[in-house]
C-alpha atoms as a PDB file:
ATOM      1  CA  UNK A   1     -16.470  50.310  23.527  1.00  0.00           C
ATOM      2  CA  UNK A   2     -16.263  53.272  21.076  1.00  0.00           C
ATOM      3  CA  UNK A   3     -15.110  52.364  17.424  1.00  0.00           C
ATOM      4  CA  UNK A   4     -12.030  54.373  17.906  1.00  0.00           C
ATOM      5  CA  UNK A   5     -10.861  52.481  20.798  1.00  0.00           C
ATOM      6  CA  UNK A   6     -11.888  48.695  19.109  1.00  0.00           C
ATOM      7  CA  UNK A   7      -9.828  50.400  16.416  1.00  0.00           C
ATOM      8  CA  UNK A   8      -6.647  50.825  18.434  1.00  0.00           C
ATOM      9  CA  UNK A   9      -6.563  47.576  20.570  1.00  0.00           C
ATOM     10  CA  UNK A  10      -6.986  45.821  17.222  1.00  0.00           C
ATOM     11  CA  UNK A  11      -3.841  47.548  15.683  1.00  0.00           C
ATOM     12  CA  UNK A  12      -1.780  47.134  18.706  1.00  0.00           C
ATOM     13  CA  UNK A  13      -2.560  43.380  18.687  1.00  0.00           C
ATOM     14  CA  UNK A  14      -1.762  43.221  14.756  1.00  0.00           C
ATOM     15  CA  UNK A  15       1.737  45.335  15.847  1.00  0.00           C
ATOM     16  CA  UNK A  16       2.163  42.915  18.334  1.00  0.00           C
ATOM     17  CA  UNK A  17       1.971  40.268  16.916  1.00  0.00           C
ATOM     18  CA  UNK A  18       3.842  41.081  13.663  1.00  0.00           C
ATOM     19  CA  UNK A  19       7.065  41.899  16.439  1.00  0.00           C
ATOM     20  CA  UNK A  20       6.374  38.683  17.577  1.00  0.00           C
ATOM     21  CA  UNK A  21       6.744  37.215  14.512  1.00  0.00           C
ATOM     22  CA  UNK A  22       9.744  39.408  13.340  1.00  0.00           C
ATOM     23  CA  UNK A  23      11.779  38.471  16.629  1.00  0.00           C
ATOM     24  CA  UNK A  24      11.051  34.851  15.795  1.00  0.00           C
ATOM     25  CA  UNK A  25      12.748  34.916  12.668  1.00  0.00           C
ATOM     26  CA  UNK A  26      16.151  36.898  14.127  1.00  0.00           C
ATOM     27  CA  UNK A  27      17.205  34.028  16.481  1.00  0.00           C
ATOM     28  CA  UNK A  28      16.667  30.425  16.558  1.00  0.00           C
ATOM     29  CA  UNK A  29      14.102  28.257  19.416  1.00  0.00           C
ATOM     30  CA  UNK A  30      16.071  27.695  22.122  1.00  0.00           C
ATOM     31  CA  UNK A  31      14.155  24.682  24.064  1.00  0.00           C
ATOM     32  CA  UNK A  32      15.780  24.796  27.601  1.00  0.00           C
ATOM     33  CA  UNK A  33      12.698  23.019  29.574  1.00  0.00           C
ATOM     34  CA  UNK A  34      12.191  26.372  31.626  1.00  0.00           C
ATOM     35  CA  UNK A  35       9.398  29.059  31.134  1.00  0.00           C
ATOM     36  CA  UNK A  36      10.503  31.830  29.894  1.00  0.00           C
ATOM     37  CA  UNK A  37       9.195  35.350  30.920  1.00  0.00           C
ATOM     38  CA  UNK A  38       8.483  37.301  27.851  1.00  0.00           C
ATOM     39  CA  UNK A  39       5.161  38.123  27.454  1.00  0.00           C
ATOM     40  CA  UNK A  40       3.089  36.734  24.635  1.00  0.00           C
ATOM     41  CA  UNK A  41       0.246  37.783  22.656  1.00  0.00           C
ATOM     42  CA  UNK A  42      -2.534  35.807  21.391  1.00  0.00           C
ATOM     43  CA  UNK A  43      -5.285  36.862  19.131  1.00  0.00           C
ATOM     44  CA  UNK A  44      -8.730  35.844  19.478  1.00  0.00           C
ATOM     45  CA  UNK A  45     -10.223  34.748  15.832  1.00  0.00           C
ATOM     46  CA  UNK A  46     -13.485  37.409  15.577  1.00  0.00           C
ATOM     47  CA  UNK A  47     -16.840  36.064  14.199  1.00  0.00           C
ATOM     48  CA  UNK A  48     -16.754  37.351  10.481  1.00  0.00           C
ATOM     49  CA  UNK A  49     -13.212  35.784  10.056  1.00  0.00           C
ATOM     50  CA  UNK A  50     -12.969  32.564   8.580  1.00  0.00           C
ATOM     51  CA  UNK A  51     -10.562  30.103  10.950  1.00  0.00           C
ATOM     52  CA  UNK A  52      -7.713  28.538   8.682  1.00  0.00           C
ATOM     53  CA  UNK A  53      -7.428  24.341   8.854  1.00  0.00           C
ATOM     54  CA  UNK A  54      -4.751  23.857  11.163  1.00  0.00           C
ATOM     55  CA  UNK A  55      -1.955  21.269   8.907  1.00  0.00           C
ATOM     56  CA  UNK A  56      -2.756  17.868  10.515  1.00  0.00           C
ATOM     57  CA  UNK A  57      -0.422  14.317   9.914  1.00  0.00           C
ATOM     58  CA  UNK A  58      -1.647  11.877   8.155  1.00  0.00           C
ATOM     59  CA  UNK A  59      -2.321   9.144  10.149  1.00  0.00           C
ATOM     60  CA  UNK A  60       0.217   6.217   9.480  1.00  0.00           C
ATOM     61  CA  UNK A  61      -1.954   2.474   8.912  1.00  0.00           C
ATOM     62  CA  UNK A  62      -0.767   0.155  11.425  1.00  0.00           C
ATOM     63  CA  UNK A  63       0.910  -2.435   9.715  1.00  0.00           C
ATOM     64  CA  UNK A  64      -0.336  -5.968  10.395  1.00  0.00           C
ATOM     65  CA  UNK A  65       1.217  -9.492   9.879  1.00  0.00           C
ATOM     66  CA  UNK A  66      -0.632 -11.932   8.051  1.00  0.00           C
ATOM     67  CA  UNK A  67       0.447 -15.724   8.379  1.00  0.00           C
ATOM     68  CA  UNK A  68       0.053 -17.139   4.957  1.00  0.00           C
ATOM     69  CA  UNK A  69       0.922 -20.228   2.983  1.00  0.00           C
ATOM     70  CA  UNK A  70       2.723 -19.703  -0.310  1.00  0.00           C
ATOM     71  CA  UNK A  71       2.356 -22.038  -2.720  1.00  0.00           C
ATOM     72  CA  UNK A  72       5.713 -23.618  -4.849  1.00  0.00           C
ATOM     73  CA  UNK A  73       6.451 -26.287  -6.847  1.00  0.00           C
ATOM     74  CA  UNK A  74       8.878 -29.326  -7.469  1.00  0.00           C
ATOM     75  CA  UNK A  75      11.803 -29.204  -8.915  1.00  0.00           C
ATOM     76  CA  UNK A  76      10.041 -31.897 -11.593  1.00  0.00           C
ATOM     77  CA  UNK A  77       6.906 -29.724 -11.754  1.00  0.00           C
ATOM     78  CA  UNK A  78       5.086 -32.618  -9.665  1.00  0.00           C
ATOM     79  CA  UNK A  79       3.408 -31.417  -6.822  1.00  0.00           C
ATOM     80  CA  UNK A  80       2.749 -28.173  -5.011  1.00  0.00           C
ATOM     81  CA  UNK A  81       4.735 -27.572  -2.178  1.00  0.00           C
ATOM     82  CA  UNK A  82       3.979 -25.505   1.142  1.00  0.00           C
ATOM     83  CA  UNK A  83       6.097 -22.598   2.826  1.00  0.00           C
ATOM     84  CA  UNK A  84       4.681 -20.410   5.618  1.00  0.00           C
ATOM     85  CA  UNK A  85       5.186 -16.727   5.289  1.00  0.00           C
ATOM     86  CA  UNK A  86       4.655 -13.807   7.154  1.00  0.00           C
ATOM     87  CA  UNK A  87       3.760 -10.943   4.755  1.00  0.00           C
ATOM     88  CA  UNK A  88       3.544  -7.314   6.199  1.00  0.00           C
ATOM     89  CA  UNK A  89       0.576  -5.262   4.756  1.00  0.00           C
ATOM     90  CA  UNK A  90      -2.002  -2.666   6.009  1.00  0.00           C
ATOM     91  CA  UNK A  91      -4.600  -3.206   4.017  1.00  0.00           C
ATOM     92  CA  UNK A  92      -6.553  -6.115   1.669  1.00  0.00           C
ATOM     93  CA  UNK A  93      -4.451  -5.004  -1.452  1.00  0.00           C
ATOM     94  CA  UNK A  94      -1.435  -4.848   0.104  1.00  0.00           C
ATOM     95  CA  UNK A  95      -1.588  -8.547   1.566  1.00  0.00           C
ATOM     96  CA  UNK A  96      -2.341  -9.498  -2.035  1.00  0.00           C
ATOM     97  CA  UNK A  97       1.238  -8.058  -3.637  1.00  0.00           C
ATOM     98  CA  UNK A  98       2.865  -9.262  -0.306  1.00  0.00           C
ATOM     99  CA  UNK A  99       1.447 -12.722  -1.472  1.00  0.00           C
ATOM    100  CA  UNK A 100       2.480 -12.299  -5.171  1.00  0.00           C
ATOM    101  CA  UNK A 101       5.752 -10.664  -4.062  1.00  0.00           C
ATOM    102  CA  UNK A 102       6.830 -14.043  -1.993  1.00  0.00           C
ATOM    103  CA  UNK A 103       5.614 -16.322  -4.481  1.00  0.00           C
ATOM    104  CA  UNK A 104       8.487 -14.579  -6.969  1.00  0.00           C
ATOM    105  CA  UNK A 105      11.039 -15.346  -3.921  1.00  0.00           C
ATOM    106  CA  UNK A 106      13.096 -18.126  -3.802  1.00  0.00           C
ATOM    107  CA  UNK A 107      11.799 -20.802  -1.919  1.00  0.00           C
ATOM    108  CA  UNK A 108      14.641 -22.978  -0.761  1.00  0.00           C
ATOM    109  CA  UNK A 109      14.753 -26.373   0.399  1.00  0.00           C
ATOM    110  CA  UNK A 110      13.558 -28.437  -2.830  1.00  0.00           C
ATOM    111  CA  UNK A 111      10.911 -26.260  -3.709  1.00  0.00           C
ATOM    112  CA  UNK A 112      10.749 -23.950  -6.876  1.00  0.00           C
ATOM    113  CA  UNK A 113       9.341 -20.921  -7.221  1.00  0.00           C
ATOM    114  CA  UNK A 114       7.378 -20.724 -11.230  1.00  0.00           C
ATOM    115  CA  UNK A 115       6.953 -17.036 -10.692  1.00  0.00           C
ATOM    116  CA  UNK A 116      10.018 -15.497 -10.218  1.00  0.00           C
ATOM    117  CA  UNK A 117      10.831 -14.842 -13.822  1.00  0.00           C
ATOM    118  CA  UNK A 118       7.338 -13.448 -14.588  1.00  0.00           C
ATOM    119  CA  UNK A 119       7.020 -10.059 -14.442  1.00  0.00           C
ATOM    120  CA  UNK A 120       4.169  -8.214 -12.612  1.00  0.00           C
ATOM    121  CA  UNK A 121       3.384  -4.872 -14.231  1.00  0.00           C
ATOM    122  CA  UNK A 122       0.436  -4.498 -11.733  1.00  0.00           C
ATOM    123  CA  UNK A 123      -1.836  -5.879  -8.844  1.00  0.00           C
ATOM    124  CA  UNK A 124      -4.954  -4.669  -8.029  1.00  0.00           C
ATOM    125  CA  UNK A 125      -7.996  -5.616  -5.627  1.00  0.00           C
ATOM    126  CA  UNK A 126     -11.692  -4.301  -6.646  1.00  0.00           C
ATOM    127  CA  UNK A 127     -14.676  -6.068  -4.712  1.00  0.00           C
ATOM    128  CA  UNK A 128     -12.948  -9.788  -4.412  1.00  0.00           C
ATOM    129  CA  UNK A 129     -11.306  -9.362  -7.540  1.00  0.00           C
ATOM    130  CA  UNK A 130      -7.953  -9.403  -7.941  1.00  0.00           C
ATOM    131  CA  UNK A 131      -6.288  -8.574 -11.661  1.00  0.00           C
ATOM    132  CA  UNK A 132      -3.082  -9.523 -11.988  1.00  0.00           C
ATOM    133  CA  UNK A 133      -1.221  -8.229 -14.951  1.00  0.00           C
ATOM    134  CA  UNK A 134       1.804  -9.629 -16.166  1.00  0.00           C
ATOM    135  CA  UNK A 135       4.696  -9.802 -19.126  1.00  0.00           C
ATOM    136  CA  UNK A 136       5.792 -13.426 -19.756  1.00  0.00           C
ATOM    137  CA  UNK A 137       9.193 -13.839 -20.833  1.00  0.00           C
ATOM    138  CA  UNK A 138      10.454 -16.607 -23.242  1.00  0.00           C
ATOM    139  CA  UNK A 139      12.739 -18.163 -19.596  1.00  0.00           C
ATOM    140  CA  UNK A 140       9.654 -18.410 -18.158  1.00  0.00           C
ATOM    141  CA  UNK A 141       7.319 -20.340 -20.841  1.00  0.00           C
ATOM    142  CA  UNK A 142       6.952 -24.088 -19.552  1.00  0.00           C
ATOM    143  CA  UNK A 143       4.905 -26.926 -20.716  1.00  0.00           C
ATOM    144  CA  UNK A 144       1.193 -27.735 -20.111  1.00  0.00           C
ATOM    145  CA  UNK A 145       2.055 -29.505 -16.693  1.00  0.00           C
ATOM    146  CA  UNK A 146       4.660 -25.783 -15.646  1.00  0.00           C
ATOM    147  CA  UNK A 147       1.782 -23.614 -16.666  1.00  0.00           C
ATOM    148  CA  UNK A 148      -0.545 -25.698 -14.783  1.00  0.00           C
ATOM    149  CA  UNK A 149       1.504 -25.081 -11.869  1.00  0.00           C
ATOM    150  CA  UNK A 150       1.749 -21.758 -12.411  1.00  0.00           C
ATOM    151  CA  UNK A 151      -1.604 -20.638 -12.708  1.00  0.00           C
ATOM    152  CA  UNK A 152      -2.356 -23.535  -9.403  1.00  0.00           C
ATOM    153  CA  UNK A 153       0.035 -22.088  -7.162  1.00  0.00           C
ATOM    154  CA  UNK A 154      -1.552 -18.494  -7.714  1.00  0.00           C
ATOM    155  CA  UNK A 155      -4.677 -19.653  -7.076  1.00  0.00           C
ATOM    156  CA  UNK A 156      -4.252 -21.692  -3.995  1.00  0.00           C
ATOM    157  CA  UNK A 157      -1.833 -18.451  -2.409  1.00  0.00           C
ATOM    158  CA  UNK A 158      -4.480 -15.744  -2.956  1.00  0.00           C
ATOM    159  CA  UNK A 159      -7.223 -17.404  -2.803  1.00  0.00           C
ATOM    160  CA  UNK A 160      -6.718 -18.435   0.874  1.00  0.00           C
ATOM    161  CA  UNK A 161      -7.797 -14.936   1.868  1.00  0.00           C
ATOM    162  CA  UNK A 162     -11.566 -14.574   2.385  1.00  0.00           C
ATOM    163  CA  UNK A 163     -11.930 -11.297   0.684  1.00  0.00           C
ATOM    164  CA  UNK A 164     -10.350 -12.857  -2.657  1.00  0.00           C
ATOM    165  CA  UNK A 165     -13.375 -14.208  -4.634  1.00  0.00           C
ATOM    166  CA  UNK A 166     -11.782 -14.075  -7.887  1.00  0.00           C
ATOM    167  CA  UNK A 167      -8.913 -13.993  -9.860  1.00  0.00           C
ATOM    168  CA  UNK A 168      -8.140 -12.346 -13.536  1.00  0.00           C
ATOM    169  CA  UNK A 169      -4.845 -12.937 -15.262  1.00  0.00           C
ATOM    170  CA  UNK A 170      -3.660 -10.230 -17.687  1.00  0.00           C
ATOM    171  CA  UNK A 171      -0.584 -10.331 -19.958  1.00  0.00           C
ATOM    172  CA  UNK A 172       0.514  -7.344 -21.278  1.00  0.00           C
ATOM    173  CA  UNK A 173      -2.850  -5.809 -20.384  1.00  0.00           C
ATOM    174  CA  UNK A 174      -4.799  -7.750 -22.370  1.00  0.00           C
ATOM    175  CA  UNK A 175      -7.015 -10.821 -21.513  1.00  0.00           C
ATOM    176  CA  UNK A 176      -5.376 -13.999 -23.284  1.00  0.00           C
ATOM    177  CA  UNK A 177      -6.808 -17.502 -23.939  1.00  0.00           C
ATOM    178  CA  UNK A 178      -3.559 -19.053 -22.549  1.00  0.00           C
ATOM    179  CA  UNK A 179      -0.632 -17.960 -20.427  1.00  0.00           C
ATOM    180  CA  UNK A 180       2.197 -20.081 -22.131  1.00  0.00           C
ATOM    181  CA  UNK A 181      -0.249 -21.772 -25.176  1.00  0.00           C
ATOM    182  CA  UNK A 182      -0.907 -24.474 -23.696  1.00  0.00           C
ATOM    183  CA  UNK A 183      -3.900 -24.271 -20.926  1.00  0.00           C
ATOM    184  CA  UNK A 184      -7.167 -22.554 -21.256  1.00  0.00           C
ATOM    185  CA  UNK A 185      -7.279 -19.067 -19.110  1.00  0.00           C
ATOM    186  CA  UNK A 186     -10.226 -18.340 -17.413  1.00  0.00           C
ATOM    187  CA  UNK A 187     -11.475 -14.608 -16.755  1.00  0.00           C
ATOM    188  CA  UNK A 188     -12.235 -14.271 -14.170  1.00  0.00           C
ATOM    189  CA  UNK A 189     -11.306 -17.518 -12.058  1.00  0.00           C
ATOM    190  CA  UNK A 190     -13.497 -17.779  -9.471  1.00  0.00           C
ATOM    191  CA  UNK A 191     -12.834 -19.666  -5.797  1.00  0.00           C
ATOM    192  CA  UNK A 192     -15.210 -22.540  -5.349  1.00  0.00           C
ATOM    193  CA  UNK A 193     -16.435 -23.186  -2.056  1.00  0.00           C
END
């Protein structure tokens, strides 16, 4: 083919498609099922011309269900108490704040929940490690025995999940000796076998 020639089929495809594209924008896609008759015009990408990245969805995670235990107490800060949940996640980080979230829930039927008036500023999940930061309001300071609970029932929900290995409690973003004053703080605690 002569330049001249590769010259004019090239502008009548760019023409072409440019009406194409003009005629699109006059009247709305009308989807009636049928084929339609007009003639269309495709162009070929050529081989010095760089392809653009066609926009592509993010694929949605599949959300899962987890069965899990969540850990409560007694009204007179006894015992732990069990309540099965099912907590919605799609990934190991997001089971962990589905965990946290239910233990602030309320959990009904003679058991209390310790964490509901703690605050979680944040939750995060790095190699087995969760970090759990929190803001401890003056409603929710207990006794020795309370903040033994609290810390126990925390432990026992998150670390039924093999991927937890260890825990860190923050307040205020900071690593404390005690959560109330009155029990030791460990960082990190670490599951024992």
């Amino acid at each position: 083919m002569t330049t001249s020639k590769t010259r004019g089929l090239l502008a009548f495809i760019v023409l072409s498609c440019a009406l194409a594209g003009c005629g699109a924008q006059d009247k709305p896609l009308e989807n009636t099922g049928a084929a339609t008759d007009q003639p269309t015009a495709s162009v070929m990408p050529s081989a010095t011309a760089s392809p653009e990245p066609s926009p592509s969805a993010e694929p949605t995670p599949a959300v899962k269900e987890y069965d899990a235990t969540i850990y409560y107490t007694d009204a007179e800060l006894l015992e732990t108490i069990e309540k099965p949940a099912k907590l919605q996640y799609s990934n190991d980080e997001e089971l962990i704040k589905a965990a946290v979230e239910a233990l602030q829930m309320d959990a009904g039927e003679g058991a209390e929940s310790l964490w509901k008036p703690i605050e979680i500023l944040s939750v995060q999940l790095k190699d087995g490690l969760v970090t759990l930061d929190v803001q401890i309001p003056d409603e929710a300071r207990l006794g020795a025995p309370g903040e033994l609970l609290v810390i126990e029932t925390l432990q026992k929900t998150l670390f039924q999940f093999e991927f937890v290995k260890s825990i860190d409690i923050l307040v205020g973003g900071e690593a404390v000796e005690s959560l109330m004053g009155h029990v030791d703080l460990e960082h990190p605690m670490n599951k024992t076998s």
